[in-house]
Each structure stands twice: as structure tokens, then as C-alpha cells.
Protein backbone atom coordinates (compact mmCIF):
# COMPACT_ATOMS: atom_id res chain seq x y z
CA UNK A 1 0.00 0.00 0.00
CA UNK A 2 2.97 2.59 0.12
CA UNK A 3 5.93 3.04 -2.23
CA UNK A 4 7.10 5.54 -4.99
CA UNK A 5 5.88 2.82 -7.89
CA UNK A 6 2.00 3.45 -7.09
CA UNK A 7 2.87 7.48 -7.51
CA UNK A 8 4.14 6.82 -11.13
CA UNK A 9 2.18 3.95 -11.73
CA UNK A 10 -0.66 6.50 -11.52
CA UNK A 11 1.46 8.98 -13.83
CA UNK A 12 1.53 6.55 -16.60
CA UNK A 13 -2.01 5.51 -16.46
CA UNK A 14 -2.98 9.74 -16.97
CA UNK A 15 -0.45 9.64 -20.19
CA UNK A 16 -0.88 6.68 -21.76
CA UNK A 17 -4.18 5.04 -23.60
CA UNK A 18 -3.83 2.18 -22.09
CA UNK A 19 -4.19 -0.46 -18.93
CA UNK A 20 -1.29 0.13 -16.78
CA UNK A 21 -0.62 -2.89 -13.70
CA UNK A 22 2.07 -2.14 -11.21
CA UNK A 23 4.61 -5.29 -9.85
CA UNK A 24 5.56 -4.32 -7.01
CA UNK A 25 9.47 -6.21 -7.27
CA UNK A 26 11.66 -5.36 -4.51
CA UNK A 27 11.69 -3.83 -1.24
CA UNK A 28 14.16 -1.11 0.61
CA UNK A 29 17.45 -1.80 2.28
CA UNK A 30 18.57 -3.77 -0.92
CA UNK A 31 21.98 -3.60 -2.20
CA UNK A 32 22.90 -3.30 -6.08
CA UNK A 33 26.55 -4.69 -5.54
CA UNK A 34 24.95 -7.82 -3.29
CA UNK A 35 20.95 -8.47 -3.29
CA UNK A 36 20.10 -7.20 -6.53
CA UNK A 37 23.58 -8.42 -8.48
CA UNK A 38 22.69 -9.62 -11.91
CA UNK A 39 23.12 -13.08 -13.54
CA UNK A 40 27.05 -13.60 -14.92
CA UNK A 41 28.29 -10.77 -12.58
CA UNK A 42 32.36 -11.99 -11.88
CA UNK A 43 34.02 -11.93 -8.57
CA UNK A 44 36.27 -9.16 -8.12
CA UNK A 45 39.25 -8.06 -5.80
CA UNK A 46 39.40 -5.56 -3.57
CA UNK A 47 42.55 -4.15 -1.25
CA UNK A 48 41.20 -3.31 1.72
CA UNK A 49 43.12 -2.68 5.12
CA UNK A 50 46.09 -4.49 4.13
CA UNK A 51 43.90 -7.43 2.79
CA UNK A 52 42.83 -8.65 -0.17
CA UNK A 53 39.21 -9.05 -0.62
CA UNK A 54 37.07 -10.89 -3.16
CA UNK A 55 34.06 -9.61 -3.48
CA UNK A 56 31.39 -12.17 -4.65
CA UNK A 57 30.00 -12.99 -8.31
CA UNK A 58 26.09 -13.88 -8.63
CA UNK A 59 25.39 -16.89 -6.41
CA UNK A 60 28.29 -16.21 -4.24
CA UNK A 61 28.07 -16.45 -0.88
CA UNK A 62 28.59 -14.42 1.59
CA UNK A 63 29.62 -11.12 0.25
CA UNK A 64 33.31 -10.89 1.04
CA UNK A 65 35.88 -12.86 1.67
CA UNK A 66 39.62 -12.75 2.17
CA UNK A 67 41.46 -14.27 -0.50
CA UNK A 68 43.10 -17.51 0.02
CA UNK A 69 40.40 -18.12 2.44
CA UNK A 70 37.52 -20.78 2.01
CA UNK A 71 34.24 -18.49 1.80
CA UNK A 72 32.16 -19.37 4.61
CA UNK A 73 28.55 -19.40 3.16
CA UNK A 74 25.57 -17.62 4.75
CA UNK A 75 21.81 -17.91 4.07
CA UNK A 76 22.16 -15.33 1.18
CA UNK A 77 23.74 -14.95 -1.99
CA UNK A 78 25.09 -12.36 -4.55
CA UNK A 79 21.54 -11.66 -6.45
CA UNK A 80 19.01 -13.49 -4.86
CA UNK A 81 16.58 -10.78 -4.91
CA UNK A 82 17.26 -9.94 -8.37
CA UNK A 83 16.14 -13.85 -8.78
CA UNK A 84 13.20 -13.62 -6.70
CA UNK A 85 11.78 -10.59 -7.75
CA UNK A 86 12.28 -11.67 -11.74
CA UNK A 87 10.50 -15.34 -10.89
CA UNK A 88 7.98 -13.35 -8.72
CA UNK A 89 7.13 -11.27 -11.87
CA UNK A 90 7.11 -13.82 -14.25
CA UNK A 91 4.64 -16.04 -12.50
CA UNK A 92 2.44 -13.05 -11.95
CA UNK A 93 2.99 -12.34 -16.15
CA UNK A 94 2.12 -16.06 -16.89
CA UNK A 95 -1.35 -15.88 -14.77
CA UNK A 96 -2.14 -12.40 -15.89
CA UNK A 97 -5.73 -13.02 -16.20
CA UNK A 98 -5.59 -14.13 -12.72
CA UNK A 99 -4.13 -10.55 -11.61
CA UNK A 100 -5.70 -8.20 -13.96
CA UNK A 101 -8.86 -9.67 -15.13
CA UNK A 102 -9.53 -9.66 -18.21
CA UNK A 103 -6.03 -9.20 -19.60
CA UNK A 104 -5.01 -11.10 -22.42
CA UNK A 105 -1.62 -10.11 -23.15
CA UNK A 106 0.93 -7.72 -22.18
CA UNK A 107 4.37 -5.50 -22.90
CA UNK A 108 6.98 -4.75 -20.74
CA UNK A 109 7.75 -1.36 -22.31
CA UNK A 110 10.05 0.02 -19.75
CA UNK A 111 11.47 -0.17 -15.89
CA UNK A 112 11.77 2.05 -13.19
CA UNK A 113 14.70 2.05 -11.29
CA UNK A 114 14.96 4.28 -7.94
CA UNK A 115 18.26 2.66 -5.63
CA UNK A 116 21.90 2.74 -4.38
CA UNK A 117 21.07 3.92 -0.83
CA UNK A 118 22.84 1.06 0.87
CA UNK A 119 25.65 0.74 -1.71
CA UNK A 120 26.97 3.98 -0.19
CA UNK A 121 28.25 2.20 2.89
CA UNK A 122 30.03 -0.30 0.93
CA UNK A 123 33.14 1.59 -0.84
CA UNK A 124 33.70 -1.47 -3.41
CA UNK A 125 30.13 -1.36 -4.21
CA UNK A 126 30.10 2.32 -4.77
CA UNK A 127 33.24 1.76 -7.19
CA UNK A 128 31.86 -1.08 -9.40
CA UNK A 129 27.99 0.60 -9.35
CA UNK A 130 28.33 1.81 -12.65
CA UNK A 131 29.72 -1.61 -14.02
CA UNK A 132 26.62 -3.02 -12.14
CA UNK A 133 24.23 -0.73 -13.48
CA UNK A 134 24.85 -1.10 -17.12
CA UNK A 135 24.88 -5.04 -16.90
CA UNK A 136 22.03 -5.28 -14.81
CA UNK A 137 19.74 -3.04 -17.36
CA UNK A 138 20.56 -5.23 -19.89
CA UNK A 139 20.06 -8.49 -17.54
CA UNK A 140 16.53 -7.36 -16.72
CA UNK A 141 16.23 -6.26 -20.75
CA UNK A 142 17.32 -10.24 -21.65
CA UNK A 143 15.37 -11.78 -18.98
CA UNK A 144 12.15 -10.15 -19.82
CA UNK A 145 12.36 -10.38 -23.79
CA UNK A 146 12.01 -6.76 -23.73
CA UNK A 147 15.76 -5.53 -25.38
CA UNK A 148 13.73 -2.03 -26.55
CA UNK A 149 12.47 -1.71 -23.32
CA UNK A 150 12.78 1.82 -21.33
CA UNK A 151 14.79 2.30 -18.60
CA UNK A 152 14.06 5.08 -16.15
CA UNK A 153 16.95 5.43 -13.50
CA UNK A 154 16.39 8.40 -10.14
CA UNK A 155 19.21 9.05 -8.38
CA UNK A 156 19.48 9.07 -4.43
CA UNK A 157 17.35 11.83 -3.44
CA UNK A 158 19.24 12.78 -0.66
CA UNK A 159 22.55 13.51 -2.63
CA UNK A 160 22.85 16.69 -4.77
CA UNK A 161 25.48 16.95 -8.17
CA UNK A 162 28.84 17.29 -7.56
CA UNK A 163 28.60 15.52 -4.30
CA UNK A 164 31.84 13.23 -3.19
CA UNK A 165 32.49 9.82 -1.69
CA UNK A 166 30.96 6.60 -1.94
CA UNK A 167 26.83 9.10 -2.53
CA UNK A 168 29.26 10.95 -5.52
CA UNK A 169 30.55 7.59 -6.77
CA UNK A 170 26.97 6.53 -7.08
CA UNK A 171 25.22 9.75 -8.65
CA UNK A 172 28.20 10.09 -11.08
CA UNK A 173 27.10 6.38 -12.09
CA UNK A 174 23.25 7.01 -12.42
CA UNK A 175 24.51 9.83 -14.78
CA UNK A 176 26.81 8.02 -16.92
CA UNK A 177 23.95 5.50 -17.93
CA UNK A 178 22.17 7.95 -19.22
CA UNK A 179 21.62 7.68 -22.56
CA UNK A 180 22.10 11.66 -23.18
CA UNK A 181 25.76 11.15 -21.74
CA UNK A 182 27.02 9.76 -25.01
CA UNK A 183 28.88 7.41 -22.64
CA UNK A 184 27.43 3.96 -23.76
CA UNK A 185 26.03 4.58 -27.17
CA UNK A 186 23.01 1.49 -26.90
CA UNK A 187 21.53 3.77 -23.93
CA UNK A 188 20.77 6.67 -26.40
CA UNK A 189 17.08 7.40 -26.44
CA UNK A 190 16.03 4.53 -24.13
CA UNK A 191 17.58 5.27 -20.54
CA UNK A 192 17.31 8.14 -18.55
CA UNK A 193 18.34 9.13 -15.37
CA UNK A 194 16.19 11.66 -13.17
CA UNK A 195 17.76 13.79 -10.71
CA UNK A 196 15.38 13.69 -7.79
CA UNK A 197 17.19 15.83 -5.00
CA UNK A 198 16.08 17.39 -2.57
């Protein structure tokens, strides 16, 4: 009953000419460079107090370890909301009738994206978000069949332009996806990032 999606889902319905049905994916507190890590992501290594750290590839578990070291799984891995919240989708897609009734068939013409809160406290996740970004839009592009599909990105609301640190790392990522940034070519015309501070 609360969340930014039913706001916009209620946008779209006013400017487009036809039905609109929210899924409601995710929930808060969920990490880009952990929870939400996208299928084929590689482990990566990190220097970190004197250590080196690999940080874990999708299905990993847990999310850091030090190298040389046997990981020492938990009851999470690298992407497991990104897998639960695409199965969750598609089984609500595949009984659509069942959801919205009536419905017959459907598009997914575009995402919204609104994250990266919690990869601020993580300095390697704040590093690689861009990386992470760009493979999970086209992930969630492959995964649904939908490679023309919009992508809508907001930034942290809480960090203005220009800002530094892990927030800066983050922002400067949102902005480099967009496809006005001439930065990755594919993006032009169908991803855009919103700057939502304050």
C-alpha cells in the first residue's frame, strides 16, 4: 500500500491510452553490488586494510571474503533478490488473467529504477555501481524479452550533483547511464536518469 511505484504507476495511467498494472518487485534496504547483483556478474578483488578481498559474483556467498580463504557461506547470496523478484514477476505475467482480469496479453515497455542507498556504505560497491548498473539493465532487458524496453533510473534523493564519496561515486554512475551522456552509445534514447534531490 505505500511506495514511490504506485505514484508513477498513476502517472503513466494519466499519459498513456492504455491499462497500466504495477509489480511491485523489490523492497528497501537492498543492495545493487549484493541483493540485486545480476546473472554472470564476476568476482572481483578488492585491497582493503592491508587485505585482499574478493568480493562475490552472482550466487556467491557471503559477500566478502579474504582471499586464500575458504568463503564461509551464509543464508544469502550475490543476487538473490534480483532472482526472486524476476521469478515473482514472471509467474504473476504467466497468470495475468488471474491478476488483472480480463487481460489477455501484455508488454513490458520500460522499468523504473529508484536505488543505491545502501551501496553507499560499501566503498567497493560504490566503485563497481556503474559496471553493475549497465549489466544489470541489460540483464533485466534479456530476462524479460524486452531488449527495446525503457529504462528510467532516479538518483538518491538525498545527494545533490557534484557531491563526493561513496553518494558521488553513485550519482556520477546514475549519470553516466544515461543515454544523453554519449557514454554507452546502446543507452541513447532509451535510458534516462532523473535527478530527484532534494
Amino acid at each position: 500500500n505505500i511506495g514511490p511505484e504506485f505514484g508513477i504507476g498513476h502517472y503513466v495511467a494519466h499519459t498513456v491510452d492504455a491499462p497500466v498494472m504495477i509489480l511491485k518487485s523489490c523492497t528497501g534496504n537492498r543492495s545493487l553490488g549484493w541483493d540485486l547483483l545480476a546473472p554472470g556478474s564476476k568476482r572481483y578483488e578488492v585491497e582493503e586494510n592491508g587485505k585482499t578481498m574478493v568480493y562475490a559474483g552472482y550466487k556467491d556467498s557471503p559477500d566478502r571474503w579474504e582471499k586464500g580463504t575458504e568463503p564461509k557461506k551464509i543464508g544469502w547470496y550475490a543476487g538473490v533478490q534480483y532472482d526472486g523478484d524476476v521469478r515473482n514477476a514472471k509467474a504473476v505475467l504467466a497468470e495475468l488473467d488471474k491478476h488483472y482480469p480480463g487481460a489477455k496479453k501484455y508488454e513490458v515497455a520500460g522499468f523504473f529504477f529508484w536505488q543505491g542507498d545502501k551501496d553507499r556504505y560499501n566503498a567497493a560497491h560504490a566503485n563497481r555501481y556503474e559496471q553493475n548498473l549497465v549489466h544489470f539493465i541489460k540483464t533485466l532487458r534479456k530476462d524479460f524479452n524486452a531488449p527495446k524496453a525503457k529504462f528510467v533510473c532516479a538518483t538518491l534523493g538525498q545527494t545533490k550533483k557534484g557531491a563526493k564519496g561513496n553518494e558521488g561515486k553513485i550519482i556520477a554512475a546514475q549519470f553516466a547511464v544515461d543515454g544523453k551522456s554519449g557514454k554507452y552509445p546502446e543507452f541513447k534514447g532509451n535510458v534516462a536518469t532523473v535527478y530527484t534531490n532534494p
